[in-house]
Structures are given as structure tokens and as C-alpha cells.
Protein backbone atom coordinates (compact mmCIF):
# COMPACT_ATOMS: atom_id res chain seq x y z
CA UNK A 1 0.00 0.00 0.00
CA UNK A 2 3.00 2.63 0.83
CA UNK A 3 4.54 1.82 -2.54
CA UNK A 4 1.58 2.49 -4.51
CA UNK A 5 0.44 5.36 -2.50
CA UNK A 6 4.20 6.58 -2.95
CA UNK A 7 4.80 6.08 -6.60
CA UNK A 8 0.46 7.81 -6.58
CA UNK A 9 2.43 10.74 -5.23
CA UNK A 10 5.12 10.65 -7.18
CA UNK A 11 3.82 11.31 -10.56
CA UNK A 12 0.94 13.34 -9.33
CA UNK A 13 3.36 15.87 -7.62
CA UNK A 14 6.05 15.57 -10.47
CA UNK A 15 3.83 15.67 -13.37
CA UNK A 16 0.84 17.69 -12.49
CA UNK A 17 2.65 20.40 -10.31
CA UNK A 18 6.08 20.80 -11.15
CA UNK A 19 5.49 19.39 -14.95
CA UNK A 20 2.14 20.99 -15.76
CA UNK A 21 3.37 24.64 -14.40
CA UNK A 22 7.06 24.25 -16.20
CA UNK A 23 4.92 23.70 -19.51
CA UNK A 24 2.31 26.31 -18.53
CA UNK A 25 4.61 29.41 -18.03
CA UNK A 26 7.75 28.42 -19.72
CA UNK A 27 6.60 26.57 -22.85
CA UNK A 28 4.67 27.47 -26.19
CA UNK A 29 2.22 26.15 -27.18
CA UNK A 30 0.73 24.11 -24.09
CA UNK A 31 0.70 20.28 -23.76
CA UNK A 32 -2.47 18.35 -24.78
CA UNK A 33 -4.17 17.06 -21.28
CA UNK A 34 -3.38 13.49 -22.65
CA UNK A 35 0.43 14.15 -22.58
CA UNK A 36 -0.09 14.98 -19.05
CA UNK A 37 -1.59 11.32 -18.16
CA UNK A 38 0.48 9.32 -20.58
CA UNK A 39 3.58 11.10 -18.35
CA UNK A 40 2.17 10.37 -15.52
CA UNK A 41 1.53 6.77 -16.04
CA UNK A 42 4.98 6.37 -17.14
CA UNK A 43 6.26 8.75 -13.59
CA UNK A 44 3.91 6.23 -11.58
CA UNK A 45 5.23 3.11 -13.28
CA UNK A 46 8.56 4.33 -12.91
CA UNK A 47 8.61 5.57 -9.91
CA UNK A 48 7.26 1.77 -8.63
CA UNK A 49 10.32 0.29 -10.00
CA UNK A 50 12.74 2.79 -9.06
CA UNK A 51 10.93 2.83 -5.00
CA UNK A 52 11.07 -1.29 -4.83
CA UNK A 53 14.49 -1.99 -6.14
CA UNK A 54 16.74 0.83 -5.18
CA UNK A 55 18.43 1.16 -2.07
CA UNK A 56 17.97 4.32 -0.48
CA UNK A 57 19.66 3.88 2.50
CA UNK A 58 22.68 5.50 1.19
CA UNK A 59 23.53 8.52 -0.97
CA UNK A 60 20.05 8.93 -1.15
CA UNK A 61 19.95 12.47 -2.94
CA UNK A 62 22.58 10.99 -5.61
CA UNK A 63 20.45 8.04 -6.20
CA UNK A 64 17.28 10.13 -6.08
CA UNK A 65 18.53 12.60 -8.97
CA UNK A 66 19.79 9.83 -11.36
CA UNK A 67 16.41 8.47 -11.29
CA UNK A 68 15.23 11.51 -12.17
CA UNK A 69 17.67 11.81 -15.00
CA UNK A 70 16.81 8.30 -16.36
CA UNK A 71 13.24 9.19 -16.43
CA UNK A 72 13.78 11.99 -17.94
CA UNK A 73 16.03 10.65 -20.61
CA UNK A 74 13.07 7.97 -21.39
CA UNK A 75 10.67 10.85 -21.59
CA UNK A 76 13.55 12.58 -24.11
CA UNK A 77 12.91 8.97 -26.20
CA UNK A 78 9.80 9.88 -26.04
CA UNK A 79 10.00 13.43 -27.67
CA UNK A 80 11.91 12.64 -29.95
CA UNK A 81 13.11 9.20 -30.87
CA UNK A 82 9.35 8.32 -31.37
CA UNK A 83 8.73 10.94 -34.07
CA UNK A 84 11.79 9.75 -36.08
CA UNK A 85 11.12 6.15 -36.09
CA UNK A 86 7.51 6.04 -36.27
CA UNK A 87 6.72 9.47 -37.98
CA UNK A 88 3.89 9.45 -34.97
CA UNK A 89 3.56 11.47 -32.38
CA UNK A 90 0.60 9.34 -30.14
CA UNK A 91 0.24 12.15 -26.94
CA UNK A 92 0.98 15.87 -27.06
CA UNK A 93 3.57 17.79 -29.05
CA UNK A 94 6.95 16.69 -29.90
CA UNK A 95 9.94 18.55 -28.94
CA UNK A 96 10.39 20.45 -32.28
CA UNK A 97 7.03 21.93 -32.46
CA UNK A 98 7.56 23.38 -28.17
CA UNK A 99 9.81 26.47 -27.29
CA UNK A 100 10.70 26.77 -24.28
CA UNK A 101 11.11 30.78 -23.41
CA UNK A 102 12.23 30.75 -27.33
CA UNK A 103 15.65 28.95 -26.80
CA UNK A 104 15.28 26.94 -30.08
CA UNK A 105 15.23 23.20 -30.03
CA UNK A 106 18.35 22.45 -28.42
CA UNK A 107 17.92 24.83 -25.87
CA UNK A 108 13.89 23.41 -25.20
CA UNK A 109 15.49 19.74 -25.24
CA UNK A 110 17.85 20.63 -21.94
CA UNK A 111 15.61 22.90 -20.35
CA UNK A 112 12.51 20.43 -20.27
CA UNK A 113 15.46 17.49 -19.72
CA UNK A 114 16.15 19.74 -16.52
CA UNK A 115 12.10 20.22 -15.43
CA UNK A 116 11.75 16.61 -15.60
CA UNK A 117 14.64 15.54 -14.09
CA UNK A 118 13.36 18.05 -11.00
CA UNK A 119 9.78 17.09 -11.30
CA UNK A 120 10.55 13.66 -10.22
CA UNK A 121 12.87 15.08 -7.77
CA UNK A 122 10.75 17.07 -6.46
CA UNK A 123 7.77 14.54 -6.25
CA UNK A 124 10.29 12.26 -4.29
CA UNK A 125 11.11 14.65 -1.29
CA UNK A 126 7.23 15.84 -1.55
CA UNK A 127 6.24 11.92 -1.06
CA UNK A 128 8.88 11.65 1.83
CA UNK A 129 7.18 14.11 3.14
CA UNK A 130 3.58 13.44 2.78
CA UNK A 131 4.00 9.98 4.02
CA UNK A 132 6.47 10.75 7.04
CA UNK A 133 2.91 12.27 8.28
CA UNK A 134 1.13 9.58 7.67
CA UNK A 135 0.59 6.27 10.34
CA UNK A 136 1.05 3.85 7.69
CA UNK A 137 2.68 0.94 8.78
């Protein structure tokens, strides 16, 4: 139950808070709603792997952030390997139709690489501390 109401938080904090805002101020145009659930799935799912087989007793932070980069380097595979292979695009925009504050494509690619990397981050610590408060056992 703490794992799945962990990973829950997870992707709702990292995709529909930190995600959803990043996109909404920095980005033009805005991301379809659907992009927003197909990430999240993929945040939850991930974030049930990463939660049951990772070790956090040590280097936690370090550990913490490199999951955050691999996510966000499968959600980079996402933007854009998908479009090249399969000339389809199934959820939201890919990366070289978004700007991000105007900084061209390479520019969008490592700013959003950064927002995801922190929006799963982000969701981590938020979880820790959501569920510190909570008398699950």
C-alpha cells in the first residue's frame, strides 16, 4: 500500500505540479491534457520500480537525482526518438514543435530534460514528506 500510494504521489506531484506549471509558463504552445496522463503513467510506473528496487539507504539524494535523470532521458525517447522512427507522435507535441522561453530546439530539449529531471525530484522529497505524516505501517 505505501509503494503504490508513494509512486500515486510521485507522478501526481512531479507531473501535475512541477510538470504541468514548467509547460504552462515556460513553454509554447501548451501540452495536450493526454500528454499529461500518458507522463504520468509512465512517472507512476517508474517511480514503482525505481521505490522497490533501489536502495535508499545511502547517498540517497545521488540516487534520487539519477532516477530523475533516467526518467527523464526515457521521456527525451519519447519526444523525440518516437517521431523519427515512427513518424507518430501518439500524446501531445513533440519537442520540435515546443519552445521553451524561445531557446530553439536544443535549448527546449535541456531545459525540459532539466524540469523533468526536477519534477521527479521534487515529487520524491514531496512523497517523503507526505508519508512521514502519515501512520502507515
Amino acid at each position: 500500500m505505501r509503494l503504490l500510494l508513494s509512486s500515486l504521489i510521485i507522478s501526481l506531484v512531479g507531473v501535475f505540479v512541477i510538470d504541468y506549471f514548467s509547460h504552462l509558463i515556460f513553454s509554447d504552445p501548451m501540452e495536450t491534457l493526454g500528454y499529461f496522463w500518458v507522463k504520468a503513467g509512465a512517472f507512476f510506473l517508474f517511480s514503482l520500480a525505481f521505490l522497490k528496487y533501489i536502495n535508499l539507504s545511502t547517498h540517497e539524494l545521488h540516487k534520487v537525482m539519477i532516477g530523475g535523470i533516467v526518467i527523464a532521458s526515457l521521456w527525451g525517447m519519447y519526444y523525440n526518438v518516437f517521431p523519427l522512427l515512427f513518424e507518430y507522435y501518439p500524446y501531445g507535441i513533440a519537442l520540435n514543435g515546443l519552445s521553451f522561453l524561445g531557446m530553439g530546439i536544443f535549448g527546449t530539449g535541456v531545459a525540459f530534460g532539466i524540469v523533468h529531471t526536477l519534477a521527479f525530484t521534487l515529487g520524491y522529497y514531496t512523497n517523503r514528506s507526505i508519508i512521514s505524516l502519515l501512520p502507515l505501517t
